[in-house]
N, C-alpha and C. Protein backbone atom coordinates (compact mmCIF):
# COMPACT_ATOMS: atom_id res chain seq x y z
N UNK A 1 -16.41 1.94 9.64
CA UNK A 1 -15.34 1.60 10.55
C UNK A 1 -14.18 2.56 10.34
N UNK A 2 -13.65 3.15 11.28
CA UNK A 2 -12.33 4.23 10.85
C UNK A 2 -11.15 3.41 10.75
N UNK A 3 -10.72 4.06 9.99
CA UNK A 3 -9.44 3.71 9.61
C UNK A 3 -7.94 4.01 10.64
N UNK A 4 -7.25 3.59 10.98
CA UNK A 4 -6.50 4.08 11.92
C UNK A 4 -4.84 3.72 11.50
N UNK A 5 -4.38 4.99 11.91
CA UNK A 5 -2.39 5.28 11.00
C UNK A 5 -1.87 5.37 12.83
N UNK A 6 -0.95 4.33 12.60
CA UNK A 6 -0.08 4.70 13.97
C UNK A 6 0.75 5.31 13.37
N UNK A 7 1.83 6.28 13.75
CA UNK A 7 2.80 6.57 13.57
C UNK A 7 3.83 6.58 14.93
N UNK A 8 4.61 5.84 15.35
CA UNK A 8 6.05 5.45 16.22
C UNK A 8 6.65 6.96 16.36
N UNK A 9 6.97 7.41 16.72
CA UNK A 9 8.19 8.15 17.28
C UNK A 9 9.07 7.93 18.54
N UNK A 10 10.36 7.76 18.52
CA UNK A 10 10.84 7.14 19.55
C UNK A 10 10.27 6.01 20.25
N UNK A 11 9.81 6.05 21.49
CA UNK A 11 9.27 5.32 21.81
C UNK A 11 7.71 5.28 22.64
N UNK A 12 7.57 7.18 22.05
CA UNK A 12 5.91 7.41 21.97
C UNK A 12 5.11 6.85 20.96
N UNK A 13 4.10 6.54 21.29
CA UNK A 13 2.77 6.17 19.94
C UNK A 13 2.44 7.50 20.09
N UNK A 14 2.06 8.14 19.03
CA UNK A 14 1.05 9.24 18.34
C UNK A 14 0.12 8.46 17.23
N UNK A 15 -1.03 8.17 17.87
CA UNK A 15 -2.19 7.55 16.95
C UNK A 15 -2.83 8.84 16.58
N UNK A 16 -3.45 8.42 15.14
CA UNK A 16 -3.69 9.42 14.35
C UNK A 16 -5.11 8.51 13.76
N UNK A 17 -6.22 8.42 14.41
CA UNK A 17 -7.60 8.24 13.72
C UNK A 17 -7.59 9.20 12.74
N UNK A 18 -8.57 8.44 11.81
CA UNK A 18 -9.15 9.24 10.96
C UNK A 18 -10.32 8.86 10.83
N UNK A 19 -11.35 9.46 10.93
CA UNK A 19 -12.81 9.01 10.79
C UNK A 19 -13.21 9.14 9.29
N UNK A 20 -13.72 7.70 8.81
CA UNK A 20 -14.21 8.14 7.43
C UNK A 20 -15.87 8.50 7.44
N UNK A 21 -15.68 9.83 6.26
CA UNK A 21 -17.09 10.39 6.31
C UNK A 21 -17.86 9.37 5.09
N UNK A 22 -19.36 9.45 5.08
CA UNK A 22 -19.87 8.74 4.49
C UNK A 22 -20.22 9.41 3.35
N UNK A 23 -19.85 8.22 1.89
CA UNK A 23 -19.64 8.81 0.83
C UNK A 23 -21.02 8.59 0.31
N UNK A 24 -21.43 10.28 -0.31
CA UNK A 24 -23.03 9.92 -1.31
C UNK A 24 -22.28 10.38 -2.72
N UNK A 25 -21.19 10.09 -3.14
CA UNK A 25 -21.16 9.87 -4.63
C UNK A 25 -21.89 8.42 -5.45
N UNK A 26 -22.09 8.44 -6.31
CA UNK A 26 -22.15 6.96 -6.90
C UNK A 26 -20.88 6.36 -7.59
N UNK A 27 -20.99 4.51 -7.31
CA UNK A 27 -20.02 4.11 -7.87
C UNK A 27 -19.04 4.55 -8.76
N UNK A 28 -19.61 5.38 -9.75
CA UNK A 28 -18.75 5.59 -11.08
C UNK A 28 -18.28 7.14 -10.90
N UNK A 29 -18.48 7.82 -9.51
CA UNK A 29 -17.25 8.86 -9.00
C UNK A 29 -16.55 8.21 -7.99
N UNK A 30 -16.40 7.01 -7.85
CA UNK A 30 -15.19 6.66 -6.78
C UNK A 30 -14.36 7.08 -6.92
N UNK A 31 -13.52 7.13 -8.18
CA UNK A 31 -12.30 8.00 -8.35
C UNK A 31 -11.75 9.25 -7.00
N UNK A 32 -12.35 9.77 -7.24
CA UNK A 32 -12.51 10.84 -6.11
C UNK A 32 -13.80 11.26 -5.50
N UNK A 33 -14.07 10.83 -4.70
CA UNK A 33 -15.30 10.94 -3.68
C UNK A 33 -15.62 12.28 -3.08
N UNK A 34 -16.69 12.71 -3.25
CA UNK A 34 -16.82 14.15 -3.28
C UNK A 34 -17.02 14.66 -1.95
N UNK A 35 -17.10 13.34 -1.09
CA UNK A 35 -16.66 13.88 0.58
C UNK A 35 -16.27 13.31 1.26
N UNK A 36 -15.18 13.53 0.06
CA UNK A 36 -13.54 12.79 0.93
C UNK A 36 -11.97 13.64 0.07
N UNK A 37 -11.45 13.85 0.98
CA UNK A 37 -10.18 14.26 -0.52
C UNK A 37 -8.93 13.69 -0.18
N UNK A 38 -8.18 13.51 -1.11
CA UNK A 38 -6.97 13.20 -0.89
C UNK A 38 -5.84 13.71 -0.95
N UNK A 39 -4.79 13.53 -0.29
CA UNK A 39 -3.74 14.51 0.34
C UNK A 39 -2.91 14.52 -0.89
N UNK A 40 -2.78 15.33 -1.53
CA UNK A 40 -1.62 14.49 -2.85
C UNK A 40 -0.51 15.77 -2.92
N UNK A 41 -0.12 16.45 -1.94
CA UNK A 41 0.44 17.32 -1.33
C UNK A 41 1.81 16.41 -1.44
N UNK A 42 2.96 17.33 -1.62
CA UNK A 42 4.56 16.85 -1.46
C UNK A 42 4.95 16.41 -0.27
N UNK A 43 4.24 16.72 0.63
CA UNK A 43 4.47 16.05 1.72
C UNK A 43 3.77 14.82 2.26
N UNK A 44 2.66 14.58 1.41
CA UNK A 44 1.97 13.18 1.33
C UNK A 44 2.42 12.15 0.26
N UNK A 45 2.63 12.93 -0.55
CA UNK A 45 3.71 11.75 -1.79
C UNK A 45 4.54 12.34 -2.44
N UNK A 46 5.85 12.28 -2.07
CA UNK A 46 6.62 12.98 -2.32
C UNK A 46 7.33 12.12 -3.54
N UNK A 47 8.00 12.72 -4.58
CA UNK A 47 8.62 12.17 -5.57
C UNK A 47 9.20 11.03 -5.46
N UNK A 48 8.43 9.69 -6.38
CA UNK A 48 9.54 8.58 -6.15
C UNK A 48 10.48 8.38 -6.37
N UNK A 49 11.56 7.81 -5.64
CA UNK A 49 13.00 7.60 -5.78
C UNK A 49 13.19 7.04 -6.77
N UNK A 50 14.35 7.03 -7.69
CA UNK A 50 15.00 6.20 -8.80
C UNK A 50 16.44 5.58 -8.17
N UNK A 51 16.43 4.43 -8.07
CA UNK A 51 17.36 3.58 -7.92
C UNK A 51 17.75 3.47 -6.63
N UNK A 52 18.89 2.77 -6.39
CA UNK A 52 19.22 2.83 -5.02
C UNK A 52 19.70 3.75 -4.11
N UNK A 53 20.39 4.38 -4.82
CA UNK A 53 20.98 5.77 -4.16
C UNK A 53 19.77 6.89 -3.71
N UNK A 54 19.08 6.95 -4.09
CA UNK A 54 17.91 7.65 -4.35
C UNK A 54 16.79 7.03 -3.00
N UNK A 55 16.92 5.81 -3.32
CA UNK A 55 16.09 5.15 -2.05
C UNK A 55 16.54 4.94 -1.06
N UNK A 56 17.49 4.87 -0.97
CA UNK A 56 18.52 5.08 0.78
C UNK A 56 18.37 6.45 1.22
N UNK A 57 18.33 8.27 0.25
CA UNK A 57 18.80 9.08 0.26
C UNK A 57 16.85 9.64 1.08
N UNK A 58 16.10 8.80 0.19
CA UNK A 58 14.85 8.85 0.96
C UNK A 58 14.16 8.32 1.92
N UNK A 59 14.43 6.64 1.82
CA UNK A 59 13.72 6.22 3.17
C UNK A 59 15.51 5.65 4.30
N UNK A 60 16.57 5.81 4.13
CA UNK A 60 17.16 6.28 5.24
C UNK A 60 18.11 4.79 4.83
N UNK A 61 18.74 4.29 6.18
CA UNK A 61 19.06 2.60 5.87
C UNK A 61 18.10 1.61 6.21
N UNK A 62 18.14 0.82 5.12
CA UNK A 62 17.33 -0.78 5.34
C UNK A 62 17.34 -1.53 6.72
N UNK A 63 16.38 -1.80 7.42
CA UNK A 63 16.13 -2.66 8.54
C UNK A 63 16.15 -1.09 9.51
N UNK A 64 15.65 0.18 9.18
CA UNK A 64 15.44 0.89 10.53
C UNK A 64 14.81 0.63 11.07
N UNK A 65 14.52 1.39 12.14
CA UNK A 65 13.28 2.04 13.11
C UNK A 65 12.24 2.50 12.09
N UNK A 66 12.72 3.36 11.76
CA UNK A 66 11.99 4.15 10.41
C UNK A 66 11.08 3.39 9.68
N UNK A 67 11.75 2.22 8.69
CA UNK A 67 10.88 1.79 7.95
C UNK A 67 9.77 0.77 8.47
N UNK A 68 9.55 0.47 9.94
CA UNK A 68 8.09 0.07 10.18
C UNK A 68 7.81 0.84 11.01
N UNK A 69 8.11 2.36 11.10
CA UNK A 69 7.59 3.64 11.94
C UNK A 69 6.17 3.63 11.71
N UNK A 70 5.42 3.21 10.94
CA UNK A 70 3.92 3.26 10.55
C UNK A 70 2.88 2.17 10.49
N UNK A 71 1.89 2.09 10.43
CA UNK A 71 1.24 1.10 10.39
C UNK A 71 -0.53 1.36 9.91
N UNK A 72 -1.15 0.63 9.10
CA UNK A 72 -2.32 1.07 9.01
C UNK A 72 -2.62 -0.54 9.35
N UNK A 73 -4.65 -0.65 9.59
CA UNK A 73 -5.03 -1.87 9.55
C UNK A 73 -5.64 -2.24 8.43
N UNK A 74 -5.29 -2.92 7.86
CA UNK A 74 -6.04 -3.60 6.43
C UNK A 74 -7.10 -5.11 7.13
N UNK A 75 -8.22 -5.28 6.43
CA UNK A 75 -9.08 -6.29 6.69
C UNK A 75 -8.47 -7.25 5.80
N UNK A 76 -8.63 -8.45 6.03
CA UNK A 76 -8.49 -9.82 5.50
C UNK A 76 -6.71 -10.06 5.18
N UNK A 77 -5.88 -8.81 6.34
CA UNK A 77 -4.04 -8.92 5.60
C UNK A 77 -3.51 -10.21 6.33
N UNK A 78 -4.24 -10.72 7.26
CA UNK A 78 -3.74 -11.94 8.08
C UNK A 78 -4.60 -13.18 7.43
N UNK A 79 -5.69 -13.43 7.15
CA UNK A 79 -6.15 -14.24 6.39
C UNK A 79 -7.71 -13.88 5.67
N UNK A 80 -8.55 -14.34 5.15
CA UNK A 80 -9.58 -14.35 4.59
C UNK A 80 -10.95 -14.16 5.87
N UNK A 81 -10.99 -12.70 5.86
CA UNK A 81 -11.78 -12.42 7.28
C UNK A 81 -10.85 -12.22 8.53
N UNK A 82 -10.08 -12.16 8.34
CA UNK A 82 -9.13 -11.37 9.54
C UNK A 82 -8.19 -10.58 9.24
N UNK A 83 -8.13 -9.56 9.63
CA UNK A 83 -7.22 -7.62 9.43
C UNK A 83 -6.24 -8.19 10.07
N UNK A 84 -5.45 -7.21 9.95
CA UNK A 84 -4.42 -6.66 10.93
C UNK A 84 -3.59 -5.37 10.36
N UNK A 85 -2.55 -5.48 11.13
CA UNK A 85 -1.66 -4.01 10.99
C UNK A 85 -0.87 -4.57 9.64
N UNK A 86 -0.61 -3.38 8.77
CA UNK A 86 0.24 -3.49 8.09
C UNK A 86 1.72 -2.30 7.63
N UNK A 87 2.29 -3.01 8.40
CA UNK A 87 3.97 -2.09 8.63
C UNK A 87 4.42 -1.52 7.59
N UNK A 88 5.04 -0.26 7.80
CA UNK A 88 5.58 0.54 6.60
C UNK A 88 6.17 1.66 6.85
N UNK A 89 7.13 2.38 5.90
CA UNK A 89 7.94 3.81 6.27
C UNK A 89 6.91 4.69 6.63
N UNK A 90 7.25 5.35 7.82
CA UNK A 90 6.87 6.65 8.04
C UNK A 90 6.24 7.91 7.33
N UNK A 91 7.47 7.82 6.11
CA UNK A 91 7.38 8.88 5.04
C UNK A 91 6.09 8.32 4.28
N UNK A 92 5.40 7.20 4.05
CA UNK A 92 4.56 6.97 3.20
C UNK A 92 3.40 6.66 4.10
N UNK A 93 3.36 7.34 5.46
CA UNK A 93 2.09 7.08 6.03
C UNK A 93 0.77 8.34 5.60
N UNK A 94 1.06 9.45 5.14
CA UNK A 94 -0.03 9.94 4.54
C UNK A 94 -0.82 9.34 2.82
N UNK A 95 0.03 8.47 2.23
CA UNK A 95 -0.19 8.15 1.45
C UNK A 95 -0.79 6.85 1.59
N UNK A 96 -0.36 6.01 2.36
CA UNK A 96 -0.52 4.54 2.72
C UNK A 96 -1.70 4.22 3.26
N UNK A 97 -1.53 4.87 4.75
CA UNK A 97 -2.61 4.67 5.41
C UNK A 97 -3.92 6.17 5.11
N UNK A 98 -3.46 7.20 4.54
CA UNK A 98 -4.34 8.02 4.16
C UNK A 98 -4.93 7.97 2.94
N UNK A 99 -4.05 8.37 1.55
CA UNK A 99 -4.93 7.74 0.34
C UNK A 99 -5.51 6.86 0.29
N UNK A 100 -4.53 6.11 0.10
CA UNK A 100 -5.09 4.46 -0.26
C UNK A 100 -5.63 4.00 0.43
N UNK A 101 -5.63 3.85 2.18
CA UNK A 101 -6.58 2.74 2.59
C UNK A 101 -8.12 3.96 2.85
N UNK A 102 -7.82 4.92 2.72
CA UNK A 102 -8.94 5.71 3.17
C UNK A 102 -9.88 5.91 1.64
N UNK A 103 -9.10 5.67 0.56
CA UNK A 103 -9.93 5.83 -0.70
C UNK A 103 -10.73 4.50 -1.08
N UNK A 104 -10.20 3.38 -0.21
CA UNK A 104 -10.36 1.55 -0.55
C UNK A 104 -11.71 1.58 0.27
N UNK A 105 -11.98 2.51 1.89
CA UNK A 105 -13.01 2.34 2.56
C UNK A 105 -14.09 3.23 1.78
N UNK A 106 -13.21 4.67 2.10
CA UNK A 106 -14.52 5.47 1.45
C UNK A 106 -15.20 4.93 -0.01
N UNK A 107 -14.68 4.10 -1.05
CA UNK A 107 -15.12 3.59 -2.03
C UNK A 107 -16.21 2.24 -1.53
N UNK A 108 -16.16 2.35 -0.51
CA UNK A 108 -16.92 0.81 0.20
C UNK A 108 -16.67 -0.41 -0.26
N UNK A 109 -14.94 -0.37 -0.84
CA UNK A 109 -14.77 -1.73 -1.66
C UNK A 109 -13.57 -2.23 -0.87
N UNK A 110 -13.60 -2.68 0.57
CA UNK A 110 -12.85 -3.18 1.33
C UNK A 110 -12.87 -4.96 0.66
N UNK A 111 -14.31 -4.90 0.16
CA UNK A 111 -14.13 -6.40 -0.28
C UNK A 111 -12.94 -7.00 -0.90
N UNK A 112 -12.75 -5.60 -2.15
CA UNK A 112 -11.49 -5.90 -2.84
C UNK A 112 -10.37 -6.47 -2.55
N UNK A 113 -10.47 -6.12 -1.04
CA UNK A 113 -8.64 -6.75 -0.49
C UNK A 113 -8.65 -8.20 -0.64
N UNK A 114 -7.96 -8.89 -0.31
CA UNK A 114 -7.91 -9.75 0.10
C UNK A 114 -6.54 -10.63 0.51
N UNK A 115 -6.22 -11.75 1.39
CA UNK A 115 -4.89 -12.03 2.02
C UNK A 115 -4.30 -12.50 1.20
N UNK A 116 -3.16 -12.39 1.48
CA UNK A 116 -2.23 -11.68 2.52
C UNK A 116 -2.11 -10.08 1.79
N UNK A 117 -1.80 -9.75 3.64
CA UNK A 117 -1.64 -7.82 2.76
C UNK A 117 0.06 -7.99 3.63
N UNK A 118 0.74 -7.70 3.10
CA UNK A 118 2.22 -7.54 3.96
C UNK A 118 3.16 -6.34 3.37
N UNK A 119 3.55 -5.44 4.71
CA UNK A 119 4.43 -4.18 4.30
C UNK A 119 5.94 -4.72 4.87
N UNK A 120 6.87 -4.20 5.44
CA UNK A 120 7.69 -4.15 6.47
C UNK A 120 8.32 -5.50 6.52
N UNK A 121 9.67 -5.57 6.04
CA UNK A 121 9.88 -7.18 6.39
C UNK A 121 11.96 -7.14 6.12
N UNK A 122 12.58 -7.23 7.14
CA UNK A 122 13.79 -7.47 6.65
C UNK A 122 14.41 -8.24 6.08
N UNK A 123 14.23 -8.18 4.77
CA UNK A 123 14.72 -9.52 4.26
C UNK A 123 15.67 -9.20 2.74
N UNK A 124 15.95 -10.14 2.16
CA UNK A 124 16.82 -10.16 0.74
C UNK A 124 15.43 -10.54 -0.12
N UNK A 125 15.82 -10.33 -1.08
CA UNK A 125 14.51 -10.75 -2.07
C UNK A 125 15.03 -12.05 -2.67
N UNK A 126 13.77 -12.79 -3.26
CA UNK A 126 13.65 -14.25 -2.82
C UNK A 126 14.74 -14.77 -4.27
N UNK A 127 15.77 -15.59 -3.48
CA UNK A 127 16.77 -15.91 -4.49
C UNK A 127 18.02 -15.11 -5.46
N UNK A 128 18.26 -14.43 -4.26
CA UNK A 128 18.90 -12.74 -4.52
C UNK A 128 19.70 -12.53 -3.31
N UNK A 129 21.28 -11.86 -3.60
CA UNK A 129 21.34 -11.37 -2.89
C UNK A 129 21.35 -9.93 -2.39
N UNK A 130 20.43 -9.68 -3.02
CA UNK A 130 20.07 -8.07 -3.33
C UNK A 130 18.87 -7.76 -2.10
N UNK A 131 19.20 -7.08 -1.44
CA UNK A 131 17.78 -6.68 -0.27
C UNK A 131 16.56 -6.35 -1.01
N UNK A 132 15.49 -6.85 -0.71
CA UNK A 132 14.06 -6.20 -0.93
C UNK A 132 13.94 -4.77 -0.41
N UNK A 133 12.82 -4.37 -1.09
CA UNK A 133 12.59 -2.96 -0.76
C UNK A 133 11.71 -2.90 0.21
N UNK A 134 11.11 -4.42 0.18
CA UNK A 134 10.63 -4.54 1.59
C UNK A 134 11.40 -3.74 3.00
N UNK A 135 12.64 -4.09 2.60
CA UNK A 135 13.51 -3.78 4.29
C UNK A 135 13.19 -2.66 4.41
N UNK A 136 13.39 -1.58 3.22
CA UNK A 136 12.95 0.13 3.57
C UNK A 136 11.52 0.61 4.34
N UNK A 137 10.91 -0.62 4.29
CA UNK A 137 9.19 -0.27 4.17
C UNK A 137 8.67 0.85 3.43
N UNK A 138 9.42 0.44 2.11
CA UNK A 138 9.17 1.18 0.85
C UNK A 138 8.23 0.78 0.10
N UNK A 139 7.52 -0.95 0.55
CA UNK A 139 6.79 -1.60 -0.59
C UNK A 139 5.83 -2.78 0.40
N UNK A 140 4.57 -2.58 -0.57
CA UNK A 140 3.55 -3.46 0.43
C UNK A 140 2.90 -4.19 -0.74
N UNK A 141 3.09 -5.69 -0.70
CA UNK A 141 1.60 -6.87 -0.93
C UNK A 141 0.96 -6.74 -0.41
N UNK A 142 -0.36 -7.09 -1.73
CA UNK A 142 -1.72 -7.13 -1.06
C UNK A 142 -2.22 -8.16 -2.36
N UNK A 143 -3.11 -8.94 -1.49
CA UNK A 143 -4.33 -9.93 -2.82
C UNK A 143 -3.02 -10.93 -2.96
N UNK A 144 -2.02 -11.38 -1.80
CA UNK A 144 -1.16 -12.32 -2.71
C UNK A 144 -1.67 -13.80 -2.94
N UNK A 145 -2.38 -14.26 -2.11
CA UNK A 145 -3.17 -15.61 -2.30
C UNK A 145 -3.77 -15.72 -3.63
N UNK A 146 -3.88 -14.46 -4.80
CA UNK A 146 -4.77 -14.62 -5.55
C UNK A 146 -3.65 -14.33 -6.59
N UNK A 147 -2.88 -13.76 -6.56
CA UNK A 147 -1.94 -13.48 -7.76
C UNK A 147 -0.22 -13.63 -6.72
N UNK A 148 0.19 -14.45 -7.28
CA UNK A 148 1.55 -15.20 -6.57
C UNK A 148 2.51 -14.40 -7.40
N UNK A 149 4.07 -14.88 -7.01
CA UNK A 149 4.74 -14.60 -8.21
C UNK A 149 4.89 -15.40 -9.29
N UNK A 150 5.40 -14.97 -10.51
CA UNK A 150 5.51 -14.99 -11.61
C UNK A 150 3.86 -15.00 -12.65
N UNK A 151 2.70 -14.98 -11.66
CA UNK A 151 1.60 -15.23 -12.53
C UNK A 151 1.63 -13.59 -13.36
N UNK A 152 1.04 -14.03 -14.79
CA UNK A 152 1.42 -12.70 -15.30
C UNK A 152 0.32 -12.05 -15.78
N UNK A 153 -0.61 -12.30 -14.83
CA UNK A 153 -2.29 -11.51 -14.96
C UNK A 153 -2.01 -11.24 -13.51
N UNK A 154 -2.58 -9.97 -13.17
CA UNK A 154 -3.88 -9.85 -11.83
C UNK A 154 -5.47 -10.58 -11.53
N UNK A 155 -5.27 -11.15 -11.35
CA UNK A 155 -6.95 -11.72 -10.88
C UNK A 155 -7.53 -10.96 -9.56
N UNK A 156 -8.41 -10.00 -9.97
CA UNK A 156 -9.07 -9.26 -9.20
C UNK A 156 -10.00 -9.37 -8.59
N UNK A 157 -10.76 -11.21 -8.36
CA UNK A 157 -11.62 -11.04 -7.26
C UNK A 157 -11.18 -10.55 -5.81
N UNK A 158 -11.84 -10.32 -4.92
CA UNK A 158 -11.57 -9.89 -3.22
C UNK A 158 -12.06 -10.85 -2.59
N UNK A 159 -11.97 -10.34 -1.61
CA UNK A 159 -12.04 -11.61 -0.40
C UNK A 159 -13.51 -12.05 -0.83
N UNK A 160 -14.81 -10.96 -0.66
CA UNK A 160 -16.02 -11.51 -1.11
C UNK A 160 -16.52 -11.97 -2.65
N UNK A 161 -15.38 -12.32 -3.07
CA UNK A 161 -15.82 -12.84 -4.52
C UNK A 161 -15.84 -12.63 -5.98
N UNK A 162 -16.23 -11.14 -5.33
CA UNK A 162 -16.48 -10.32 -6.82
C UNK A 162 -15.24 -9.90 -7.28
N UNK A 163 -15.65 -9.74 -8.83
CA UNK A 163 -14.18 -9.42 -9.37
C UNK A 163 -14.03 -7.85 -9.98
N UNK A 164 -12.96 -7.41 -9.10
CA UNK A 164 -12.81 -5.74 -9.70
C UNK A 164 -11.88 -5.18 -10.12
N UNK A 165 -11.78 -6.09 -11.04
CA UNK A 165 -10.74 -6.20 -12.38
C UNK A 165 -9.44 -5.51 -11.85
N UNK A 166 -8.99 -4.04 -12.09
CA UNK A 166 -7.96 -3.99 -11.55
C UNK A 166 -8.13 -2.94 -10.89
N UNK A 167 -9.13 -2.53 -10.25
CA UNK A 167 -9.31 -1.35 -9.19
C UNK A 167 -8.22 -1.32 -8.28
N UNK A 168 -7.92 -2.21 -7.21
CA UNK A 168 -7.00 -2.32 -6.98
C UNK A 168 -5.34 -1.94 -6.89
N UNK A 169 -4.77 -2.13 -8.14
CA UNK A 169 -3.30 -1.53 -8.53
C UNK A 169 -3.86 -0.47 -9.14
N UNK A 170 -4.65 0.05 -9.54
CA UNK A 170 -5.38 1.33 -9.74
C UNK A 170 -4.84 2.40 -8.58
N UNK A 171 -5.90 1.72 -7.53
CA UNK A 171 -5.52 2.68 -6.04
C UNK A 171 -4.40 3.06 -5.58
N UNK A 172 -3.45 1.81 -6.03
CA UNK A 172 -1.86 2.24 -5.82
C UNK A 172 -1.39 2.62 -6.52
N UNK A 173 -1.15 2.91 -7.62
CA UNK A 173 -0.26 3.10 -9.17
C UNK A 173 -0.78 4.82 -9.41
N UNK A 174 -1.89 4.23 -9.60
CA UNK A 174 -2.41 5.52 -10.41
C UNK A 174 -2.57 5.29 -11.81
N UNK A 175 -3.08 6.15 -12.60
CA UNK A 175 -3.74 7.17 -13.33
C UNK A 175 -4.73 8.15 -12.13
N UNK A 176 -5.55 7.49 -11.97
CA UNK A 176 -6.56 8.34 -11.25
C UNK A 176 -6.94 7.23 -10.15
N UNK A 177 -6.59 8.08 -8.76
CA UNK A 177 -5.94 9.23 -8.26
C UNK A 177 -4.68 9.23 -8.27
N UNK A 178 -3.64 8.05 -8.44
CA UNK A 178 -2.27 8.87 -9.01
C UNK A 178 -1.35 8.45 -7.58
N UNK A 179 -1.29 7.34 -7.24
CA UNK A 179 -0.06 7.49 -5.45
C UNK A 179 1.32 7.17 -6.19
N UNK A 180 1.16 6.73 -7.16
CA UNK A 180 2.46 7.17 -7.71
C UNK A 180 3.62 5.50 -7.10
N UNK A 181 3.04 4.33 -6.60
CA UNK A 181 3.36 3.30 -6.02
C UNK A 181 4.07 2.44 -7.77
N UNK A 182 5.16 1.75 -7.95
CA UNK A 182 5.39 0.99 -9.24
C UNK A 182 4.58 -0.41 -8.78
N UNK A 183 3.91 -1.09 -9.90
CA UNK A 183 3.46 -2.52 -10.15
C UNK A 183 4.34 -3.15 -10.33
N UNK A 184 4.05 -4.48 -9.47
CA UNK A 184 5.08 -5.45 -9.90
C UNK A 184 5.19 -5.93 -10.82
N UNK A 185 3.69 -6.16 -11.57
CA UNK A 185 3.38 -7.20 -12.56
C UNK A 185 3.96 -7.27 -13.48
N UNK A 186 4.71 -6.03 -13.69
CA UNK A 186 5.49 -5.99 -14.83
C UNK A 186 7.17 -5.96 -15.09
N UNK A 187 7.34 -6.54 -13.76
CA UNK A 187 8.81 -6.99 -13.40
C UNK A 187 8.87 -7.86 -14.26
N UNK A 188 10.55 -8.25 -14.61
CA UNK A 188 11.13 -9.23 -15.76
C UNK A 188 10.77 -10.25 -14.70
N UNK A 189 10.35 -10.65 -14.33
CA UNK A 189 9.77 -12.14 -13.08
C UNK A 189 8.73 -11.45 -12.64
N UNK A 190 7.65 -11.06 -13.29
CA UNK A 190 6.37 -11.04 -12.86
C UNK A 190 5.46 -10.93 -11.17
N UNK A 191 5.55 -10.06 -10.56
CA UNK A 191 5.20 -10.08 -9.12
C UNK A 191 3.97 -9.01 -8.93
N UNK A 192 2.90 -10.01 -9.71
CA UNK A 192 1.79 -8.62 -9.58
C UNK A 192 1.09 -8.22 -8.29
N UNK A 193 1.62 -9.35 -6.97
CA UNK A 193 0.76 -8.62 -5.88
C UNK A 193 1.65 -7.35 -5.08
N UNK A 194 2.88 -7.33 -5.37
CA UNK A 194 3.63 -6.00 -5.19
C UNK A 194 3.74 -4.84 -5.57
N UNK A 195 3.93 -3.82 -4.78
CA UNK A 195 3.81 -2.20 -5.22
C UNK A 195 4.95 -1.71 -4.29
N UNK A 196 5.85 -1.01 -4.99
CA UNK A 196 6.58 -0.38 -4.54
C UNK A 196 7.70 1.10 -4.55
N UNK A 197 7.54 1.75 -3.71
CA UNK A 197 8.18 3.04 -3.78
C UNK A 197 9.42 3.56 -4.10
N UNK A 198 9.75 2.93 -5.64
CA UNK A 198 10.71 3.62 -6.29
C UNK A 198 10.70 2.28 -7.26
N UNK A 199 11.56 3.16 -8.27
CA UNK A 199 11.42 2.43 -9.74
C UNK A 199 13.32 2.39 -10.16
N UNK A 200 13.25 1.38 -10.87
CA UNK A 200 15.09 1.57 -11.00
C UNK A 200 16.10 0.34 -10.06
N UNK A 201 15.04 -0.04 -9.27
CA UNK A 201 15.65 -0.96 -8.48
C UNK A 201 14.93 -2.39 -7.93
């Protein structure tokens, strides 16, 4: 199934398919799939911001246009067997909807996801009056039905069951391949189904 990145401009759509090719690595080169590559170019992930100044100076002001300029479709982000779009900055649509959701298919482990997947959201963070980084569409949940806040493990089954330990914040975080996204899990209040684009804040 292809994967598909809207990207907004004004008030043109420029859809941007991407067809995924079919991977003959075996499981234990998912890492990087030998026919598939990933963009890890400065202009696909560009240095994460530190702090706030830093994250305004990159993804622009909170509640733009900008920060749900993008969108990829994730399976099971509306519930358990049902996709949908999931909203996000512009600037992180080669990374978002290109690494990561294109490394989650080409790995054939869409199972892994599971609901809720949520990017894009104007809001304060919960019991704060400090904005989320949500508002930037700097930061996207995923698997939150399975790891809430404050739980201070990841539980890595997917929607179909199986458990893949932490492949998952893998795909986003990095070591290998590296998107360079921060884990929540290790917030002083624990929020392991969050990932988000900049550290410091």
């Amino acid at each position: 199934m292809p994967v598909l990145i809207v990207v907004r401009r004004g008030s043109a759509l420029a859809l941007l398919p991407i067809l995924l090719v079919a991977v003959l690595a075996s499981p234990s080169e998912a890492g990087h799939m030998k026919d598939w590559r990933h963009d890890h170019r400065t202009r696909a992930i560009p240095r994460r911001p530190v702090g706030y100044s830093e994250l305004v100076k990159r993804f622009g002001n909170r509640c733009s246009g900008a920060a749900n300029d993008a969108r990829t479709w994730f399976p099971h982000a509306v519930s358990r067997g049902k996709g949908g779009y999931v909203y996000y900055h512009s600037r992180l649509a080669r990374n978002v909807g290109g690494n990561i959701r294109k490394h989650i298919a080409a790995a054939h482990r869409n199972g892994a996801l599971d609901y809720g997947i949520y990017g894009y959201n104007c809001r304060r963070m919960r019991g704060s009056t400090k904005w989320s980084v949500h508002a930037w569409g700097a930061a996207v949940d995923t698997n939150t039905y399975r790891n809430p806040q404050r739980q201070r493990h990841w539980d890595g089954r997917g929607a179909d069951g199986v458990n893949y330990g932490t492949y998952i914040p893998h795909v986003w975080k990095g070591k290998d391949p590296g998107h360079r996204f921060l884990w929540g899990k290790h917030f002083n209040t624990p929020d392991p189904h969050h990932f988000q684009y900049v550290s410091g804040y």
